[in-house]
C-alpha atoms as a PDB file:
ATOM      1  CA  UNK A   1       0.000   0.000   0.000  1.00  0.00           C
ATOM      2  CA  UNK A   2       1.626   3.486  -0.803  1.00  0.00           C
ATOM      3  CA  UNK A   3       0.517   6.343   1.148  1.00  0.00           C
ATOM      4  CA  UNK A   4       0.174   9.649  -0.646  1.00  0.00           C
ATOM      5  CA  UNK A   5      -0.008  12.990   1.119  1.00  0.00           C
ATOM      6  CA  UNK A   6      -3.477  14.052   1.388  1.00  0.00           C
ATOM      7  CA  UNK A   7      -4.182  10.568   2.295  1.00  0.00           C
ATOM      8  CA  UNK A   8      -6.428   9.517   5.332  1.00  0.00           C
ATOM      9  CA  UNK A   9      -3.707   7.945   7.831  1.00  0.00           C
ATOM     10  CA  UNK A  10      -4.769   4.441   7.833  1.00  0.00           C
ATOM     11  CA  UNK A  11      -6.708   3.437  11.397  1.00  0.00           C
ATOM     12  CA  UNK A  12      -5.518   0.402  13.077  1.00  0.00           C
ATOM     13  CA  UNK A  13      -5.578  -1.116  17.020  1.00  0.00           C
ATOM     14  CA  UNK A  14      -2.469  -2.247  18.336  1.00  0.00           C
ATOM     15  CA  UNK A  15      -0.673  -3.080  21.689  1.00  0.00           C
ATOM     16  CA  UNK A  16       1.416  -0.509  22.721  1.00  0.00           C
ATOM     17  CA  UNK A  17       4.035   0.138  25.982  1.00  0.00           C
ATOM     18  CA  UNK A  18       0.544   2.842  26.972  1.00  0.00           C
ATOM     19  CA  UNK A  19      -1.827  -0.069  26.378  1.00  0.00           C
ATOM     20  CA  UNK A  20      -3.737  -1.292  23.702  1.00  0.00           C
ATOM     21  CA  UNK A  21      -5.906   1.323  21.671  1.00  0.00           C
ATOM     22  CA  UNK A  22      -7.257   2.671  18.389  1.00  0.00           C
ATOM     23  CA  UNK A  23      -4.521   4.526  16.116  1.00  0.00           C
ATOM     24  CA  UNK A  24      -7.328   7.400  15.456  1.00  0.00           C
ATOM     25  CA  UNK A  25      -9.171   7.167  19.011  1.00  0.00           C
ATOM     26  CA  UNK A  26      -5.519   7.739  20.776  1.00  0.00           C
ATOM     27  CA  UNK A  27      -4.647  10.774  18.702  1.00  0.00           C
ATOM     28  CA  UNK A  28      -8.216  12.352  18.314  1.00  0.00           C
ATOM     29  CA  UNK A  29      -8.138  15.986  16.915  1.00  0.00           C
ATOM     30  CA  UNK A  30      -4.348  16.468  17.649  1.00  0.00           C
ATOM     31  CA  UNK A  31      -1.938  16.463  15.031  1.00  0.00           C
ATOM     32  CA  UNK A  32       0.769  13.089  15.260  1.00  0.00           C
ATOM     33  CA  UNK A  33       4.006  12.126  14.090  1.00  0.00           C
ATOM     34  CA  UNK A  34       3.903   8.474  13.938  1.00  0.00           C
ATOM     35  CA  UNK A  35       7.418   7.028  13.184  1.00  0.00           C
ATOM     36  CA  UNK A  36       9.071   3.451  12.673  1.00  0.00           C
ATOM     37  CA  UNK A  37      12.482   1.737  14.067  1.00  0.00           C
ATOM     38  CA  UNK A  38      14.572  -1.570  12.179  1.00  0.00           C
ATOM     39  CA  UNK A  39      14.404  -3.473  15.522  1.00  0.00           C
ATOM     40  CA  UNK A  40      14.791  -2.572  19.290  1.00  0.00           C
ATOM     41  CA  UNK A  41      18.097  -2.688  21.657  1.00  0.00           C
ATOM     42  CA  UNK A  42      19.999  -1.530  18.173  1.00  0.00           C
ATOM     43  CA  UNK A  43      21.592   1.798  18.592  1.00  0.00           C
ATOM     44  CA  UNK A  44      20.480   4.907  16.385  1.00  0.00           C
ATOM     45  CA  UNK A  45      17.109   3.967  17.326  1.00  0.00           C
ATOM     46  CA  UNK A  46      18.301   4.121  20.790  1.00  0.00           C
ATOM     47  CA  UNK A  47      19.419   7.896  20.254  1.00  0.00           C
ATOM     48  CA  UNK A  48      16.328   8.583  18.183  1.00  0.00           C
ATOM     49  CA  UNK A  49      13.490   7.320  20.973  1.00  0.00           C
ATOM     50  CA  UNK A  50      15.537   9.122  23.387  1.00  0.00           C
ATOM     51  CA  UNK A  51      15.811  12.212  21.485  1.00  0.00           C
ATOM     52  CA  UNK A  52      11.798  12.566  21.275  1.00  0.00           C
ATOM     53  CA  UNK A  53      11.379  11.653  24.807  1.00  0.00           C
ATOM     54  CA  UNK A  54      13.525  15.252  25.213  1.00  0.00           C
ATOM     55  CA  UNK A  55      11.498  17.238  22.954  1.00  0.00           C
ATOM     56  CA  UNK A  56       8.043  16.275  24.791  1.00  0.00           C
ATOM     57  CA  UNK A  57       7.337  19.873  25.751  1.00  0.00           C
ATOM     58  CA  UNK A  58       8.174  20.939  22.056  1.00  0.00           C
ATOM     59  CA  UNK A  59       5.618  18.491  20.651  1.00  0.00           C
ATOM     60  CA  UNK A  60       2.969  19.733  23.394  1.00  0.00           C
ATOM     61  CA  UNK A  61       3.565  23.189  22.284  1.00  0.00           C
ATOM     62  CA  UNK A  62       2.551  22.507  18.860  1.00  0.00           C
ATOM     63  CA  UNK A  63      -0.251  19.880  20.252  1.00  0.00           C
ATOM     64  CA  UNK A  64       1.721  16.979  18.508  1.00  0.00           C
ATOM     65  CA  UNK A  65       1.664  13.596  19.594  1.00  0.00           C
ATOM     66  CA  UNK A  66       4.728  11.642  19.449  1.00  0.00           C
ATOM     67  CA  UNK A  67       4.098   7.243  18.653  1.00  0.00           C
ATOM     68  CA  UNK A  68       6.798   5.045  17.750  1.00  0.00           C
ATOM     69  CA  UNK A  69       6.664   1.599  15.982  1.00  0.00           C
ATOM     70  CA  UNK A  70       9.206  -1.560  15.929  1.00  0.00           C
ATOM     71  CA  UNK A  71       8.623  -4.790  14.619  1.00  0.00           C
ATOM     72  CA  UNK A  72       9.664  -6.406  17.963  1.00  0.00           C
ATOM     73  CA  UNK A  73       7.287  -7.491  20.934  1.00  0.00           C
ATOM     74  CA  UNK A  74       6.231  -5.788  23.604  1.00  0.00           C
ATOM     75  CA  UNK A  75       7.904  -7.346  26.221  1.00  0.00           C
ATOM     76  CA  UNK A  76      11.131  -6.288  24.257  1.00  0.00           C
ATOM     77  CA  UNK A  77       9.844  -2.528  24.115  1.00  0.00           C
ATOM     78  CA  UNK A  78       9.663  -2.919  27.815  1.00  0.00           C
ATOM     79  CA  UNK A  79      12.996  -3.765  28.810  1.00  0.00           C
ATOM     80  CA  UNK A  80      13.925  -1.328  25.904  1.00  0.00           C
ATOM     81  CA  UNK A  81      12.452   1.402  27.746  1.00  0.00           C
ATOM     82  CA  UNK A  82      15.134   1.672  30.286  1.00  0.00           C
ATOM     83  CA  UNK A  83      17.897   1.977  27.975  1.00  0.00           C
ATOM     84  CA  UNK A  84      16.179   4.782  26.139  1.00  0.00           C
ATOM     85  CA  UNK A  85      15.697   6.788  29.258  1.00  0.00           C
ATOM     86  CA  UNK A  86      18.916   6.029  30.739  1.00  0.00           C
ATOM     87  CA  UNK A  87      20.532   7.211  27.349  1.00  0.00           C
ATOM     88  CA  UNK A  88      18.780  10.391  26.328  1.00  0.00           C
ATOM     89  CA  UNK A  89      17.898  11.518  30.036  1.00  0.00           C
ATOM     90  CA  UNK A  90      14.531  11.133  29.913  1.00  0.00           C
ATOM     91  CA  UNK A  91      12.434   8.235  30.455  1.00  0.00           C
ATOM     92  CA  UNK A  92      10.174   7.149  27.737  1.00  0.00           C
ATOM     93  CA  UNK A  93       6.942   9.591  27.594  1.00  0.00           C
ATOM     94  CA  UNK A  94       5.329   8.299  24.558  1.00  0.00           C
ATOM     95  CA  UNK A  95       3.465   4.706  23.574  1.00  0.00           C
ATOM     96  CA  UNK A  96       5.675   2.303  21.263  1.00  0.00           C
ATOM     97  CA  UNK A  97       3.742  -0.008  19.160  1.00  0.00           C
ATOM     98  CA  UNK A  98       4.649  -3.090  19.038  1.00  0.00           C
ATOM     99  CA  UNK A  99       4.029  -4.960  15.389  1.00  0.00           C
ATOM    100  CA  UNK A 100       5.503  -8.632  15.370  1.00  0.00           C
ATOM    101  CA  UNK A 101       3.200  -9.708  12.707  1.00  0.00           C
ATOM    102  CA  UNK A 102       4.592  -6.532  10.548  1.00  0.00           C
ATOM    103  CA  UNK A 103       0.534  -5.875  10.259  1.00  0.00           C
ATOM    104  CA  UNK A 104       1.103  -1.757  10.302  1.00  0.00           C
ATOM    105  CA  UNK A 105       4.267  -1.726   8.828  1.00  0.00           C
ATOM    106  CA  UNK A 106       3.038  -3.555   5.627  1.00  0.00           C
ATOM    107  CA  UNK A 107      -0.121  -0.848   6.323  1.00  0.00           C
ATOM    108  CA  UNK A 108       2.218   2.238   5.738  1.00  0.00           C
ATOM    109  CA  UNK A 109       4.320   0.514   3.508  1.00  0.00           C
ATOM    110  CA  UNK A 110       7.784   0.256   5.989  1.00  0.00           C
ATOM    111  CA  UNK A 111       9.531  -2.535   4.917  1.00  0.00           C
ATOM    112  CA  UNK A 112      12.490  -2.378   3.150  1.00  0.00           C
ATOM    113  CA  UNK A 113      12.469  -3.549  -0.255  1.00  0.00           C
ATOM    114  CA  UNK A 114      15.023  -5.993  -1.666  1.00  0.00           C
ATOM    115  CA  UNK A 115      16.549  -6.177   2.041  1.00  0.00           C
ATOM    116  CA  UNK A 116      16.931  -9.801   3.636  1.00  0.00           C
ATOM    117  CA  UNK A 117      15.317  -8.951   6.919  1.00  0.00           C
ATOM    118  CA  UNK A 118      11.589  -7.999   7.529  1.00  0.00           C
ATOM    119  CA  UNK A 119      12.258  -5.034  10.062  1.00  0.00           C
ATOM    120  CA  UNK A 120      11.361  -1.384   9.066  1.00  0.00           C
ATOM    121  CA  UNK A 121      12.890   1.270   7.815  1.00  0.00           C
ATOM    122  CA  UNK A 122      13.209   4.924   9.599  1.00  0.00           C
ATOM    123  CA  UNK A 123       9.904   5.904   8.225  1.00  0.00           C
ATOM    124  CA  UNK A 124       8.040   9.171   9.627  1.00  0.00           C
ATOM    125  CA  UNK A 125       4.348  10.663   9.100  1.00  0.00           C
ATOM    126  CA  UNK A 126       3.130  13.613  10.331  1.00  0.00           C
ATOM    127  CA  UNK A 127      -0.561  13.267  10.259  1.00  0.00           C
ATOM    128  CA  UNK A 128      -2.737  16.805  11.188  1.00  0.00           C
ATOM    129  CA  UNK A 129      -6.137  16.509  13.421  1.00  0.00           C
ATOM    130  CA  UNK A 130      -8.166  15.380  10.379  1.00  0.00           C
ATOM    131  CA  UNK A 131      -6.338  11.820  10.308  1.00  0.00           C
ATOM    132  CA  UNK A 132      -4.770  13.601   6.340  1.00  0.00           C
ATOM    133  CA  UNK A 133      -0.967  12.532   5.933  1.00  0.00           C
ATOM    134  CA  UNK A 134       0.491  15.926   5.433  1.00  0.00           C
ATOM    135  CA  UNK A 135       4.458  15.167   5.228  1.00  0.00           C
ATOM    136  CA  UNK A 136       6.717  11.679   4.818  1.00  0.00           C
ATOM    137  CA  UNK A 137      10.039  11.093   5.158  1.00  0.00           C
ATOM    138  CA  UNK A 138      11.494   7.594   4.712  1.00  0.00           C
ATOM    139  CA  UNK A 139      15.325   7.328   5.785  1.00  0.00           C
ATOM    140  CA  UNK A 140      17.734   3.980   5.152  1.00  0.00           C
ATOM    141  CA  UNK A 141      18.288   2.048   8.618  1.00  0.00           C
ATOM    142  CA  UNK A 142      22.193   3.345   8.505  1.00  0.00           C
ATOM    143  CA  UNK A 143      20.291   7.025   9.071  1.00  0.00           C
ATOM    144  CA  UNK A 144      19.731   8.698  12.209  1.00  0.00           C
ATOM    145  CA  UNK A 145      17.003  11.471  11.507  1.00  0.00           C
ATOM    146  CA  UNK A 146      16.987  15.017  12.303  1.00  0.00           C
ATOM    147  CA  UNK A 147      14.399  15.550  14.674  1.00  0.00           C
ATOM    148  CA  UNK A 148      14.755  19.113  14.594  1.00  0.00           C
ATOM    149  CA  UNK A 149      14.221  19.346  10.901  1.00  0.00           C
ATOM    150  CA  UNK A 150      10.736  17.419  11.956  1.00  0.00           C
ATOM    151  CA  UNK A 151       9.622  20.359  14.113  1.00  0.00           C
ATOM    152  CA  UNK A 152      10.775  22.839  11.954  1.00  0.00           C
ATOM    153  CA  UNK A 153       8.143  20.996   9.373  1.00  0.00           C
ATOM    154  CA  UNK A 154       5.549  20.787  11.757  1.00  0.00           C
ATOM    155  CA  UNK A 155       6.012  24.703  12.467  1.00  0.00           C
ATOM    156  CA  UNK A 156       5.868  25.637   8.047  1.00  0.00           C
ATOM    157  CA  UNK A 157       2.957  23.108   8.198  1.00  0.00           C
ATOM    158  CA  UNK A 158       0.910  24.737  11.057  1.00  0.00           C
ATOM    159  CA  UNK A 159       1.856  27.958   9.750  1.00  0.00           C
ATOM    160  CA  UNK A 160       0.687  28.053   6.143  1.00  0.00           C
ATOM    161  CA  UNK A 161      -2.336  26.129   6.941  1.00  0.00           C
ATOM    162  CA  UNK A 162      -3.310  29.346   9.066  1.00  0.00           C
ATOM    163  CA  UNK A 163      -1.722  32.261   6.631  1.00  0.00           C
ATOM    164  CA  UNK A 164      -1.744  32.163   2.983  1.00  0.00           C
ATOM    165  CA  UNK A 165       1.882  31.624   2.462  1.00  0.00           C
ATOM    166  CA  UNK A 166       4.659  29.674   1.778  1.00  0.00           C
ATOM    167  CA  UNK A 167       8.142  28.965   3.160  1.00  0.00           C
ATOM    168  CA  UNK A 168      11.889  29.373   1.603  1.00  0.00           C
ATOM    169  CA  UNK A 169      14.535  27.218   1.448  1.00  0.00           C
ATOM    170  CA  UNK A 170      15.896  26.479   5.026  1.00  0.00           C
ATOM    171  CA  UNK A 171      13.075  28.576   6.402  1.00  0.00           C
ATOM    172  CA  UNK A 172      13.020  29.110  10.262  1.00  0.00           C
ATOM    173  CA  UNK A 173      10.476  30.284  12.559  1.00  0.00           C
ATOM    174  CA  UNK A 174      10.397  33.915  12.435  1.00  0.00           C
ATOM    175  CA  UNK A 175      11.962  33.929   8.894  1.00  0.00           C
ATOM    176  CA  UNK A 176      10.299  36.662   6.048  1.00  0.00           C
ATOM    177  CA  UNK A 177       8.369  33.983   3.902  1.00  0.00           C
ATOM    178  CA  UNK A 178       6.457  33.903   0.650  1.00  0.00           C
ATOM    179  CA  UNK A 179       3.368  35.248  -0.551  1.00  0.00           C
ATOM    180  CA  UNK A 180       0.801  32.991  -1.758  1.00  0.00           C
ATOM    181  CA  UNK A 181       0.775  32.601  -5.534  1.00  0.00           C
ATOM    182  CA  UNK A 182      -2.886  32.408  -5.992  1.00  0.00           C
ATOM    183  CA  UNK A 183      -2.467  35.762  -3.933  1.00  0.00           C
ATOM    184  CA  UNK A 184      -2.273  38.981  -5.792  1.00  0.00           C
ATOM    185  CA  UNK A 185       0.045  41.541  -4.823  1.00  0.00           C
ATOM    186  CA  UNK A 186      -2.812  44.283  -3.940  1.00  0.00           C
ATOM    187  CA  UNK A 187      -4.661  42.050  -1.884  1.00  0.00           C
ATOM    188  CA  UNK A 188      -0.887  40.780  -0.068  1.00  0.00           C
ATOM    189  CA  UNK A 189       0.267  44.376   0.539  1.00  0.00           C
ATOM    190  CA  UNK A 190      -3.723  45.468   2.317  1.00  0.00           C
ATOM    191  CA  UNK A 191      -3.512  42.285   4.420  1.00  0.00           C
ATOM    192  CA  UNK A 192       0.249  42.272   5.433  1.00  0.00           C
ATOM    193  CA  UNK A 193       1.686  46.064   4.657  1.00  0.00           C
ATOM    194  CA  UNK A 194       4.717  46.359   3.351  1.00  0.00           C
ATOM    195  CA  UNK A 195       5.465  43.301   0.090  1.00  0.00           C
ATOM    196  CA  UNK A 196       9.139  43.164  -1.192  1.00  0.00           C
ATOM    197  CA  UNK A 197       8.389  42.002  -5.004  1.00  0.00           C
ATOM    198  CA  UNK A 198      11.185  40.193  -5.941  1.00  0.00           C
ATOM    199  CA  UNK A 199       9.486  38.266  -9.506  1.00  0.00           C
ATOM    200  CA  UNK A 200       5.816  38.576  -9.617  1.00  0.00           C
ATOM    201  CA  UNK A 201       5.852  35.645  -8.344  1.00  0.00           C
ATOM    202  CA  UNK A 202       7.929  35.791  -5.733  1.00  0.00           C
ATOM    203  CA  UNK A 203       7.125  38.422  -2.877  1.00  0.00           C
ATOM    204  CA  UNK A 204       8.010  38.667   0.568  1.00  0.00           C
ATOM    205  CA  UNK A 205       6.859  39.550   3.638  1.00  0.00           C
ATOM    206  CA  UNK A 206       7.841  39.253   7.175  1.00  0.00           C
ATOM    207  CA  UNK A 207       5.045  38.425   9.530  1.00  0.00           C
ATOM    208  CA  UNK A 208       4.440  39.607  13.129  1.00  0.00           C
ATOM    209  CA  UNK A 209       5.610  37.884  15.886  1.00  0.00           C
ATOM    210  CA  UNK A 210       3.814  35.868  17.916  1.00  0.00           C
END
């Protein structure tokens, strides 16, 4: 099954290290970034768990719900648990799916092709409050990922799905971005004041702070 964005996340109940619950019940009208590991006790995925048990309060400020997924049971996610805590500081503060049967990972499509083993690759979605796949990343198991880079998404996506604009090339919070293109430039300089028209199609602004 490929998953497109604009898709509807797929729903699914699993056992987790939280409990056992609906995919779409647990995250309700909050956005999610729902994210797979090869296998557990391995190390990058060590580093990564522990890495989004630190950014907890970044992910609540943005109302984003963190949910990992491994291929391994959950009695091994449980005795993982402690080496992801004792490694990145912070104990474990989000659920961890466990998927022996590969049942979601063959749902969202993590498996790595043409690779001997049947674990998954560093897959991430970051699904908004209507369940609609807005952003996927898929990175080889040799990868750590930039978990920065996935907040700085999740800020571009909550921000042009509130403003009519876009955002540059290695865009940061509080960066000038771009003007809509299905914006004119009349109707950009009455909402936002002052437009620097670089092409017609390419205008800046620089918007208040929050």
């Amino acid at each position: 099954m490929t998953i497109r964005l604009g898709d509807e996340a797929p729903d699914f109940t699993a056992e987790t290290t939280d409990g056992t619950f609906g995919f779409h019940d647990w995250k309700k009208d909050s956005w999610a970034i729902l994210f797979s590991h090869p296998a557990d006790y391995t190390p990058v995925c060590t580093t990564e768990l522990g890495r989004t048990s630190q950014l907890k309060s970044e992910f609540d400020k943005r109302g984003v719900k963190a949910i990992a997924i491994s291929v391994d049971p959950i009695e091994d996610h449980r005795g993982w648990a402690g080496d992801i805590g004792e490694v990145g500081g912070t104990d474990l503060n989000f659920p961890i799916i466990a998927d022996p049967d590969r049942t979601v990972s063959i749902m969202y499509d993590m498996l790595h092709p043409g690779e001997d083993d049947v674990s998954s690759v560093r897959s991430v979605f970051i699904i908004d409050p209507s369940n609609k796949v807005r952003l996927t990343l898929t990175y080889p198991k040799s990868v750590g990922r930039n978990f920065d880079e996935i907040l700085r998404v999740i800020d571009a996506l909550q921000l042009t799905d509130s403003v009519p604009v876009s955002t540059p090339a290695d865009w940061r919070p509080g960066d000038r971005v771009v003007v809509s293109a299905s914006m004119p430039t009349e109707e950009a300089v009455e909402r936002f004041g002052q437009v620097e028209e670089v092409k017609p199609y390419l205008r800046w602004i620089t918007l208040p702070s929050a």
